[in-house]
N, C-alpha and C. Protein backbone atom coordinates (compact mmCIF):
# COMPACT_ATOMS: atom_id res chain seq x y z
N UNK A 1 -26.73 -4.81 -20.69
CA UNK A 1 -25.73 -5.36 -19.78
C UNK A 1 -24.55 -4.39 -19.75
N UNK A 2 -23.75 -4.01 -18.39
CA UNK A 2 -23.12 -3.24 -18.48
C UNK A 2 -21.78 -3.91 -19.05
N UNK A 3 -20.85 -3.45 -19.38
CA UNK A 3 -19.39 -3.70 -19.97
C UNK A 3 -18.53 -5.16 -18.70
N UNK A 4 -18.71 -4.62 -17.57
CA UNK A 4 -18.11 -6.24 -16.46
C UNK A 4 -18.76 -6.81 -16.70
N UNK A 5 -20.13 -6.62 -17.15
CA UNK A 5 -21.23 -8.30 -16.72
C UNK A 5 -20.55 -8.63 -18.30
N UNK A 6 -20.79 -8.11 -18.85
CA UNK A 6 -20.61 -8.45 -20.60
C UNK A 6 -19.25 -8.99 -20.88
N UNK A 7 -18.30 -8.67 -19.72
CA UNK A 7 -16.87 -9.40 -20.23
C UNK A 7 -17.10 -10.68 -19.86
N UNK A 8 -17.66 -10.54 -18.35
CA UNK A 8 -17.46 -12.09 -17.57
C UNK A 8 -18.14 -13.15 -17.99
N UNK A 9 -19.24 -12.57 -18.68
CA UNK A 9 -20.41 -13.62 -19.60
C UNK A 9 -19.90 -14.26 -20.49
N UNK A 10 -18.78 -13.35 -21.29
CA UNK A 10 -18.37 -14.13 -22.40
C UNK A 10 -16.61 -14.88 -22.23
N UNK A 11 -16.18 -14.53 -21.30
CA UNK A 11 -14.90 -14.82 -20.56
C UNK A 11 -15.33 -16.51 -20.38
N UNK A 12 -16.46 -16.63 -19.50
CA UNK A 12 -17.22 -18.02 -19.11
C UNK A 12 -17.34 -18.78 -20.58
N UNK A 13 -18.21 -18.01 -21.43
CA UNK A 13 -18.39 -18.92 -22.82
C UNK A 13 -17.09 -19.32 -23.54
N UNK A 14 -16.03 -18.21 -23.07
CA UNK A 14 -15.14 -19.07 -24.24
C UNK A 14 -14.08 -20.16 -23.61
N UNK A 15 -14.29 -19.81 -22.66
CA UNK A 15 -13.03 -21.07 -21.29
C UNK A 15 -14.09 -22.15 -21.98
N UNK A 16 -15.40 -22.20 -21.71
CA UNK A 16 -16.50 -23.49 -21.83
C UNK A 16 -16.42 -23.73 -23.31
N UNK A 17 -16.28 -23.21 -24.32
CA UNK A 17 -15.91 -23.04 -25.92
C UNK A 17 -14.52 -23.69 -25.95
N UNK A 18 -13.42 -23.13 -25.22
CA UNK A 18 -12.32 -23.98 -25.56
C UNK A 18 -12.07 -25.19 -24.61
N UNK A 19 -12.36 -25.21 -23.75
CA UNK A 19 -12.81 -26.62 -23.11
C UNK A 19 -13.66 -27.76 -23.84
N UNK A 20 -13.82 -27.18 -25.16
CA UNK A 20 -14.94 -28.28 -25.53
C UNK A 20 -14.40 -28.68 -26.90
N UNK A 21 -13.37 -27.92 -27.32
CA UNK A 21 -12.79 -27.71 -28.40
C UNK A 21 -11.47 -28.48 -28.32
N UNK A 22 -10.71 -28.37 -27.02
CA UNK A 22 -10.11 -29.41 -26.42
C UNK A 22 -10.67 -30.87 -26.49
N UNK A 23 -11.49 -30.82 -25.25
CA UNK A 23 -12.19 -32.16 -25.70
C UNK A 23 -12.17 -32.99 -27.06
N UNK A 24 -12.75 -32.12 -28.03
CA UNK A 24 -13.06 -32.99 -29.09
C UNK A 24 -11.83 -32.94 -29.63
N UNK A 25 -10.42 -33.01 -29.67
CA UNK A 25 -8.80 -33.05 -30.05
C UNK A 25 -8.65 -34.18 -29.66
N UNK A 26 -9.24 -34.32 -28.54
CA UNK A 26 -9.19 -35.57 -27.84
C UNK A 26 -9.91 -36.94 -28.19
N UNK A 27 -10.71 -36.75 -28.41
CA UNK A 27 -11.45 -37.51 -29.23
C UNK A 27 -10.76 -37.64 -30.32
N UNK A 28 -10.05 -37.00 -31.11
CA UNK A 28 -9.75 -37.43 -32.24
C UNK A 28 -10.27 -36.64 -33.60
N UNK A 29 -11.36 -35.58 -33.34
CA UNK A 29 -11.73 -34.43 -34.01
C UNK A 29 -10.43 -34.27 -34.72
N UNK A 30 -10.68 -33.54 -36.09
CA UNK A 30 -9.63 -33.16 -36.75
C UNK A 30 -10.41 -31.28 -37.03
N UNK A 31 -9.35 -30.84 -36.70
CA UNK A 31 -9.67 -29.32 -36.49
C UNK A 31 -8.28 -29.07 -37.13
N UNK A 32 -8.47 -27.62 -37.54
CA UNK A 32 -7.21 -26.54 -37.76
C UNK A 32 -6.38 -26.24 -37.17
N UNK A 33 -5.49 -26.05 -37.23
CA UNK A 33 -4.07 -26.02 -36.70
C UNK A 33 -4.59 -24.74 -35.75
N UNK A 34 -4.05 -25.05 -33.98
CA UNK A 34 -4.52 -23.57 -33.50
C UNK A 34 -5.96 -23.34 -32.95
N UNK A 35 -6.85 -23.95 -33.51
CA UNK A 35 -7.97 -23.98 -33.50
C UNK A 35 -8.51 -23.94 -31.14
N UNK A 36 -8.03 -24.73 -31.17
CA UNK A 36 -8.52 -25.16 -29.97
C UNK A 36 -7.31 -24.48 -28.81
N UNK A 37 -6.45 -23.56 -29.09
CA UNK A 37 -5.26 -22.80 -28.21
C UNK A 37 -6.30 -21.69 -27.19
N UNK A 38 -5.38 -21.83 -26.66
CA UNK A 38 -5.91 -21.13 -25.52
C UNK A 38 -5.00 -19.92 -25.55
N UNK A 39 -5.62 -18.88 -26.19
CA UNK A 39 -4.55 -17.73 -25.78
C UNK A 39 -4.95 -16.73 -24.44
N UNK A 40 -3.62 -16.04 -23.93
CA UNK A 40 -4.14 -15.50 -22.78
C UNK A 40 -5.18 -14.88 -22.60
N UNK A 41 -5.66 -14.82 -21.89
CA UNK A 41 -6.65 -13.76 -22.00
C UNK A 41 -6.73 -12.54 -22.36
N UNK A 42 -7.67 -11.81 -23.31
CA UNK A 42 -7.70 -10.69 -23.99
C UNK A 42 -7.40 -9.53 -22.78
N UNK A 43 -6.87 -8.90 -23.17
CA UNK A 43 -6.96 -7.34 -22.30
C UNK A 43 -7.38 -6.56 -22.74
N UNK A 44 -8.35 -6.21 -24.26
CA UNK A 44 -9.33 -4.98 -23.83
C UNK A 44 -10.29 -6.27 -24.76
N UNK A 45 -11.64 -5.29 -24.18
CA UNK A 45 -12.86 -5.89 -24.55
C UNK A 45 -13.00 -6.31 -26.41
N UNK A 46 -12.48 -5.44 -27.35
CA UNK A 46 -11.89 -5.49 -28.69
C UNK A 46 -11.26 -6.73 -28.64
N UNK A 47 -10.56 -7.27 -27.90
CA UNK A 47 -9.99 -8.23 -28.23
C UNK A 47 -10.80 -9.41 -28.19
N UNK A 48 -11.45 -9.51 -27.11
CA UNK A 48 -12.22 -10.30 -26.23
C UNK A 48 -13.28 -11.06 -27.43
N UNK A 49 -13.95 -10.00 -28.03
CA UNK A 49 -14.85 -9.73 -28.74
C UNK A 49 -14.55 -10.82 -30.17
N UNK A 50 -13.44 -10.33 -30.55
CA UNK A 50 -12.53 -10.73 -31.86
C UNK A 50 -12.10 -12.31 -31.66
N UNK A 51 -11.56 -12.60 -30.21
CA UNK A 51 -11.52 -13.79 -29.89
C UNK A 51 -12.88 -14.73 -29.94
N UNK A 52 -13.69 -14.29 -29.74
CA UNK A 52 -14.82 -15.08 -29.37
C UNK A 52 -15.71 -15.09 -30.98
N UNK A 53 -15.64 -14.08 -31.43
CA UNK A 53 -15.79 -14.20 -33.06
C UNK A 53 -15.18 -15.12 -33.86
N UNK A 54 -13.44 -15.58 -33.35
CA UNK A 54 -12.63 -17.12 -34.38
C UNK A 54 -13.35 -17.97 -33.68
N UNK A 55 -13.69 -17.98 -32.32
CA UNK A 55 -13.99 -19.04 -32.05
C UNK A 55 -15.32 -19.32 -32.26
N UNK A 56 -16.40 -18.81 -32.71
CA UNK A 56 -17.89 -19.07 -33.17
C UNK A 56 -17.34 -19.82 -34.73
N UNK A 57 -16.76 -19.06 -35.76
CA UNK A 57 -16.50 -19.60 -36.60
C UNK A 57 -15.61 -20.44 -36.90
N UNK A 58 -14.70 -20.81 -35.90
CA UNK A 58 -14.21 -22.29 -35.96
C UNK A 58 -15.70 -22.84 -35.70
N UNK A 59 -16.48 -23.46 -34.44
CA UNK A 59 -17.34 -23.86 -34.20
C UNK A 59 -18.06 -23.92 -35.60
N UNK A 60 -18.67 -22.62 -36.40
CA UNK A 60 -19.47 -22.88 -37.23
C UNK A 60 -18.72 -23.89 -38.52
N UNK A 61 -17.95 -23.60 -38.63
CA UNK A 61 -17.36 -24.44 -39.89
C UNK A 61 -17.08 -26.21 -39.65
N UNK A 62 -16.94 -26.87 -37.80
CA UNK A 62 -16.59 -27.97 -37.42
C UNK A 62 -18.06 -28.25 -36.91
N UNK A 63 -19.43 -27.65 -36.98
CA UNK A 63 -20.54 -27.98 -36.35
C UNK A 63 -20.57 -29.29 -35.97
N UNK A 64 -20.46 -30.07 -37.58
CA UNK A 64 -21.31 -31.49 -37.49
C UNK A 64 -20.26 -32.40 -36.84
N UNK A 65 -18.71 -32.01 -36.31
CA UNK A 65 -17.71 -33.03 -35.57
C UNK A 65 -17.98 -32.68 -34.64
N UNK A 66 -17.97 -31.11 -33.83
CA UNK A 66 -17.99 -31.01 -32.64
C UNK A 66 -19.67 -31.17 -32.17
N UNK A 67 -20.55 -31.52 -32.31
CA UNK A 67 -21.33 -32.53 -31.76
C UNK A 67 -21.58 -33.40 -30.72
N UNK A 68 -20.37 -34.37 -30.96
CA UNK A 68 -19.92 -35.08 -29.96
C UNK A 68 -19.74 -34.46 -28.57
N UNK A 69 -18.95 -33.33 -28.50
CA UNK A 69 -18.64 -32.88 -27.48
C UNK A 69 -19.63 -31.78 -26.58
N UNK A 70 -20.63 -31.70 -27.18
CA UNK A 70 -21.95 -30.81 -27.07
C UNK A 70 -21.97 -29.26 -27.34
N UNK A 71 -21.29 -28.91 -28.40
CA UNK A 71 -20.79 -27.67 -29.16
C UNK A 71 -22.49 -27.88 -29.98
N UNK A 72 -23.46 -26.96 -29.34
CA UNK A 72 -24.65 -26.82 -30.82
C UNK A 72 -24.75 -25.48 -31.38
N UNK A 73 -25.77 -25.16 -32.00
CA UNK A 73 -26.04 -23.95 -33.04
C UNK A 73 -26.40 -22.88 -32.22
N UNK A 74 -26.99 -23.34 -31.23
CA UNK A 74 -27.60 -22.48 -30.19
C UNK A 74 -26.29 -21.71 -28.81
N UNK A 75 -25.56 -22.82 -28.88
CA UNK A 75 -24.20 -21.95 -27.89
C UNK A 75 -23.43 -21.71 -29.39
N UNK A 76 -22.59 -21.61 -30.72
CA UNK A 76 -22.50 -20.47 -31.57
C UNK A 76 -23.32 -19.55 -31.61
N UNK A 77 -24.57 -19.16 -31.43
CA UNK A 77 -25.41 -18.09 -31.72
C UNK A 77 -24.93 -17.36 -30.40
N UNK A 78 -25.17 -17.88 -29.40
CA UNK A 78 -24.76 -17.24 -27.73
C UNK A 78 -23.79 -16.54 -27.80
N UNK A 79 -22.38 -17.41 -28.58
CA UNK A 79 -21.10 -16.81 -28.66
C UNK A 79 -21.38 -15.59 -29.31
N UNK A 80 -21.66 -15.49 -30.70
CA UNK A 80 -21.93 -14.16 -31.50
C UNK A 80 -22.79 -13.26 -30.33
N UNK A 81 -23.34 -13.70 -29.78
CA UNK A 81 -24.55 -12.12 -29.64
C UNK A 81 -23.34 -11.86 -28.23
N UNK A 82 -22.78 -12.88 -27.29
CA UNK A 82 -21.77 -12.39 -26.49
C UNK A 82 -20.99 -11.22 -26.77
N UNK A 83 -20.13 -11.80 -28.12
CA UNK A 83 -19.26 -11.09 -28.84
C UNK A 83 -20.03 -9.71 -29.03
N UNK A 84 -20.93 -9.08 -29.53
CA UNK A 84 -21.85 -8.12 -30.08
C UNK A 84 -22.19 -7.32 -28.66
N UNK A 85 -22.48 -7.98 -27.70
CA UNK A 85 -22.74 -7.59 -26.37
C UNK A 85 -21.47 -6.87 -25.76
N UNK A 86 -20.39 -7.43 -25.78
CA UNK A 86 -19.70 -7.11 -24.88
C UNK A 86 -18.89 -5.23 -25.93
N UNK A 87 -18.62 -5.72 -27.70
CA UNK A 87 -18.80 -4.37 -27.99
C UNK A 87 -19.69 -3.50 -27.25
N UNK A 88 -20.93 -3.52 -27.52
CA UNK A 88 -22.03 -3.01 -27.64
C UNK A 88 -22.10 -2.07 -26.04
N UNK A 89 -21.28 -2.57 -25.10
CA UNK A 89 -21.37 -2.52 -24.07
C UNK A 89 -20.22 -1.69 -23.89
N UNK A 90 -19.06 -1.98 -24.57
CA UNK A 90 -17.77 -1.09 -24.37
C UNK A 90 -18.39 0.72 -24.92
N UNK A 91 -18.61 0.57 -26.19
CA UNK A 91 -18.97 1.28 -26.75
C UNK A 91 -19.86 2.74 -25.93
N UNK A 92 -21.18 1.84 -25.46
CA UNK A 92 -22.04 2.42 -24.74
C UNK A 92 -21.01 3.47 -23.52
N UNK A 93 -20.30 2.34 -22.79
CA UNK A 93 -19.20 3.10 -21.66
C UNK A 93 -18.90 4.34 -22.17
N UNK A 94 -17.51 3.76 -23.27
CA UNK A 94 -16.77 5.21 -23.93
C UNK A 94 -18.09 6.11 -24.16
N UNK A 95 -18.87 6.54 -24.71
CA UNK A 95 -19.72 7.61 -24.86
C UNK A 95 -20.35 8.05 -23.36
N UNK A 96 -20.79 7.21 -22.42
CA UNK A 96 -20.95 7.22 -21.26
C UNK A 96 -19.64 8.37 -20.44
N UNK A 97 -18.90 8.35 -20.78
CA UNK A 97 -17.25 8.65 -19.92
C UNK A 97 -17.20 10.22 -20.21
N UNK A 98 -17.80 10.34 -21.08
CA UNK A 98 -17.70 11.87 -21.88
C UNK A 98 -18.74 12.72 -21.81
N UNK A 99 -20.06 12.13 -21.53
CA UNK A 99 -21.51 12.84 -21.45
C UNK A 99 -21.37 13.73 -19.94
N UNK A 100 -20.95 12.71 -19.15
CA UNK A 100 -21.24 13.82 -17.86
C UNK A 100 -20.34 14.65 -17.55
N UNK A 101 -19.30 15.18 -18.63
CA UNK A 101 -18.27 15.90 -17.84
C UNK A 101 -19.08 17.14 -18.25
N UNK A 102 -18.35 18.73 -18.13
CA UNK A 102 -19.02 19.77 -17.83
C UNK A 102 -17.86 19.91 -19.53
N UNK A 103 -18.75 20.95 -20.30
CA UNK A 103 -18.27 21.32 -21.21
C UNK A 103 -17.01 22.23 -21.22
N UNK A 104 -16.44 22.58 -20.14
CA UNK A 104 -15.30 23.56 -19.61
C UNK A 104 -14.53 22.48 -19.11
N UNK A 105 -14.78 21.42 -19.21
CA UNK A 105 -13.43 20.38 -18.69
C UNK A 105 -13.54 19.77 -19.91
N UNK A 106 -14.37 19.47 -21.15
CA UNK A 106 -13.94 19.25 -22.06
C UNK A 106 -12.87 20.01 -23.00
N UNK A 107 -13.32 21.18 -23.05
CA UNK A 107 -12.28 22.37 -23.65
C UNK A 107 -11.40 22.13 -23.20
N UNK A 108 -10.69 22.12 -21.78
CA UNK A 108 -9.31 22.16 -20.90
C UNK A 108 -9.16 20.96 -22.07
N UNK A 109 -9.57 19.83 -21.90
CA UNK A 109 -9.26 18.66 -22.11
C UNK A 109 -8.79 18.90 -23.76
N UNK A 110 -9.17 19.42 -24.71
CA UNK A 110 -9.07 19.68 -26.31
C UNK A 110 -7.48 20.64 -25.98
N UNK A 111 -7.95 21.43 -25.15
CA UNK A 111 -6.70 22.27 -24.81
C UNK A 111 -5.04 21.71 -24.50
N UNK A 112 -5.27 20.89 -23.43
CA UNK A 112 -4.25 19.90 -22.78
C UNK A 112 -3.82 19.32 -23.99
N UNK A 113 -4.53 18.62 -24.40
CA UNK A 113 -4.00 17.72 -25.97
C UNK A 113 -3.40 18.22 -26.87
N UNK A 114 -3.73 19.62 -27.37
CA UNK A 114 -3.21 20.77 -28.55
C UNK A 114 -1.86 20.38 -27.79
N UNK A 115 -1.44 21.38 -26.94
CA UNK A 115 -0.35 21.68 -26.06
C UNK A 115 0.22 20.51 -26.02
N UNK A 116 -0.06 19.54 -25.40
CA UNK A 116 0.53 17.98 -25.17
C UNK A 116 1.37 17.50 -26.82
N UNK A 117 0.72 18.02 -27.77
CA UNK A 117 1.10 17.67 -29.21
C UNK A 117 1.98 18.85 -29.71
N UNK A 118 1.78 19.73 -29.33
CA UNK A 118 3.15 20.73 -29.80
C UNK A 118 3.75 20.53 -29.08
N UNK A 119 4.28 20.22 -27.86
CA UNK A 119 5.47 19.85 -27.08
C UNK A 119 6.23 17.90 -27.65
N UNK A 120 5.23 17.63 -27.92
CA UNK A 120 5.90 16.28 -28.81
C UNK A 120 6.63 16.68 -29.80
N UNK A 121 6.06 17.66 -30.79
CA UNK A 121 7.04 17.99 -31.73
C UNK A 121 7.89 18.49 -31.77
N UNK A 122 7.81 19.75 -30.45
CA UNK A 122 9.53 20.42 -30.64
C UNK A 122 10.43 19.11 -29.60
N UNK A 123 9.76 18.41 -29.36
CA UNK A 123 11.11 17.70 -28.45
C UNK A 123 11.21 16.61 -30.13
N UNK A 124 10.25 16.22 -30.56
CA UNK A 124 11.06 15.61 -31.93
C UNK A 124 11.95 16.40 -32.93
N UNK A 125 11.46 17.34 -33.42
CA UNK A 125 12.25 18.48 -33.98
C UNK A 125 13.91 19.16 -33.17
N UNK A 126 13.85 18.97 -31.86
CA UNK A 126 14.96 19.09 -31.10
C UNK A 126 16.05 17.83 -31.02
N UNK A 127 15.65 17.09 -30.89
CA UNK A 127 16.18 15.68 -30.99
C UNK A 127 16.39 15.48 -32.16
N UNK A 128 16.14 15.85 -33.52
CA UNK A 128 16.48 15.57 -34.93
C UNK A 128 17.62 16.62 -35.18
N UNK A 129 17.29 17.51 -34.45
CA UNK A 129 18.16 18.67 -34.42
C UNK A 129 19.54 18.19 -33.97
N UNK A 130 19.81 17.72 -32.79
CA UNK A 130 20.94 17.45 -32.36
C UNK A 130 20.68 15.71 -32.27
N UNK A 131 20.81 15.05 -34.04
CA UNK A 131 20.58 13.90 -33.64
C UNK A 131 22.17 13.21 -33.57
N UNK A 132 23.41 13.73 -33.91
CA UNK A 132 24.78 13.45 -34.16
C UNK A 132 25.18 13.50 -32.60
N UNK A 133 24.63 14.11 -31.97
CA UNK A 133 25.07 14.15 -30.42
C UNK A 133 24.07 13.41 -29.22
N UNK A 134 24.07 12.60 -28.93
CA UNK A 134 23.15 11.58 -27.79
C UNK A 134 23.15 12.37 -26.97
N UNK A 135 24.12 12.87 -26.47
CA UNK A 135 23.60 13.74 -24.68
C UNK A 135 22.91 14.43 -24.74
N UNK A 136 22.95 15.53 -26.11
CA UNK A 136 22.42 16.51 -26.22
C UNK A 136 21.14 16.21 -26.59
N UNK A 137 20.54 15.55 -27.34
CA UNK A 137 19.48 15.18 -28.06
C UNK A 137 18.80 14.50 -26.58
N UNK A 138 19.33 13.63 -25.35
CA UNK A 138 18.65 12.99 -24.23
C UNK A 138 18.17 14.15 -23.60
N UNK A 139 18.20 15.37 -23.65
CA UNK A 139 17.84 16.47 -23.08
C UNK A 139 16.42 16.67 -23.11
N UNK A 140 16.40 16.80 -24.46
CA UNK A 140 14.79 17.01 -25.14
C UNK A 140 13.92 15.79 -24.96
N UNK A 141 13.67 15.38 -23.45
CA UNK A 141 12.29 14.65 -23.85
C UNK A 141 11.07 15.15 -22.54
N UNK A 142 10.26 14.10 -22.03
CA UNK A 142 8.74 14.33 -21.67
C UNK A 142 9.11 14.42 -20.64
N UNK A 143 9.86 14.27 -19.40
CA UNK A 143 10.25 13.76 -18.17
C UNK A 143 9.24 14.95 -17.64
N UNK A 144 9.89 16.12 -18.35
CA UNK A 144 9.07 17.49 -17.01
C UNK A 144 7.12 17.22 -17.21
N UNK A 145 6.89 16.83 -18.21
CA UNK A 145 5.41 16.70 -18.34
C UNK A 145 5.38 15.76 -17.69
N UNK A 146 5.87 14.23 -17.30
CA UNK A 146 5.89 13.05 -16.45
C UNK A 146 5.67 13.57 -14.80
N UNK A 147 5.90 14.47 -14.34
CA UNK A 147 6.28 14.97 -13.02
C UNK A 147 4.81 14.03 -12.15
N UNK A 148 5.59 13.44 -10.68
CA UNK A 148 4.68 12.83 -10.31
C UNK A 148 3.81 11.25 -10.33
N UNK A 149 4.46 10.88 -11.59
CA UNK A 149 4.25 9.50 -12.02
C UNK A 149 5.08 8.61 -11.62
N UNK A 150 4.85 7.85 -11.36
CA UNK A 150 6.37 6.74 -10.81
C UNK A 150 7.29 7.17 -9.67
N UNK A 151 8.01 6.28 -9.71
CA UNK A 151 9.34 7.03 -8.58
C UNK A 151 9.94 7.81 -8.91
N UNK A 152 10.45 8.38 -7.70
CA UNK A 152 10.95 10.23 -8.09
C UNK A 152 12.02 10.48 -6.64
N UNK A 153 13.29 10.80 -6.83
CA UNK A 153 13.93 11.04 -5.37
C UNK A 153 13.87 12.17 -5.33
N UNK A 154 12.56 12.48 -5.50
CA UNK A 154 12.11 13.89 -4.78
C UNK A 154 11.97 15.03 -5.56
N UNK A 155 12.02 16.52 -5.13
CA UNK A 155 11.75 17.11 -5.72
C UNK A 155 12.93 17.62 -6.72
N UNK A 156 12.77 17.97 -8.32
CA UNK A 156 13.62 18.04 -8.96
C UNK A 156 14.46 19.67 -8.83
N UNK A 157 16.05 19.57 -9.04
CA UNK A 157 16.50 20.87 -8.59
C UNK A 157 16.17 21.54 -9.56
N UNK A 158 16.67 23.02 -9.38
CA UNK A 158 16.12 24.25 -10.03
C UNK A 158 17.05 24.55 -11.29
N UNK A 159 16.49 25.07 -11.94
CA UNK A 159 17.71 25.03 -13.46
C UNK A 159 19.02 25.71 -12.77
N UNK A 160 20.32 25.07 -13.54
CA UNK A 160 21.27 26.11 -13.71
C UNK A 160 20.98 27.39 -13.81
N UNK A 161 21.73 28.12 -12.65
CA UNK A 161 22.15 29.89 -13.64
C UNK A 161 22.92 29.73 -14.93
N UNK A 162 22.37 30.92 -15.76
CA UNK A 162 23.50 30.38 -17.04
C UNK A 162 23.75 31.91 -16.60
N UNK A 163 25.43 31.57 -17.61
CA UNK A 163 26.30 32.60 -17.13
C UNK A 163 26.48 33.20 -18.44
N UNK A 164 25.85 33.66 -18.97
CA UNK A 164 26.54 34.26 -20.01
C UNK A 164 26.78 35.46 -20.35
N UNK A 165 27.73 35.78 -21.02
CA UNK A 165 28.32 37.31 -20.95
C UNK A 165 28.46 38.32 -22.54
């Protein structure tokens, strides 16, 4: 299953997991504090995954109460292999993302990063440098590597002449 089918599969199980987990609150189930919350929805699949993992093992530990509400062994097992799936599926992607590039855009790419990381440090090393002075130290950061991202009133002017004698 690819990584969307694998989110939405288990996105469905756990709305239907905490819908049922609800339910039985209602009933009068005595569960763990938290147990049955609905947190927002995960934003990466890691999370997703991790979520749906408390919630198998709440389930497994309340089996014989949630019953009532039609929580069985067979939708916990679903949940786990969900959970396992939707890794399994991220995983597959990330390695997927990297196989078809051309080995000369990987290098650029090792390259870009070196560079990208020595320019972090002299703007940290610059900024520690002049850390007693704020203006001076606001000088040294990423903006010129930012170029293009976000709003921009246009094109940026050209350095000062420096005058020195």
């Amino acid at each position: 299953m690819h990584e969307r089918g694998a989110v939405r599969t288990a996105l469905v199980w756990r709305r239907t997991f905490i819908g049922r987990l609800k339910a039985a609150v209602q009933r009068g189930v005595d569960l763990p504090s938290g147990a049955s919350r609905s947190i927002p929805i995960p934003t990466s699949t890691d999370r997703l995954a991790v979520d749906v993992d408390r919630l198998v093992a709440v389930g497994r530990e309340h089996l014989s109460k949630l019953g009532a509400v039609g929580v069985t062994a067979e939708m916990l097992k679903r949940g786990g292999e969900l959970a396992e799936s939707v890794r399994a599926a991220d995983d597959l992607q990330e390695l997927g993302r990297g196989s078809h590039v051309p080995q000369a855009v990987r290098r650029m790419w090792e390259l870009a990063a070196t560079v990208w990381s020595a320019v972090k440090q002299l703007k940290h090393i610059a900024r520690s440098v002049h850390a007693g002075d704020r203006s001076k130290a606001s000088l040294f950061n990423m903006q010129l590597l930012h170029r293009g991202h976000g709003s921009s009133s246009g094109d940026p002017s050209p350095p000062a002449e420096s005058k020195s004698a």
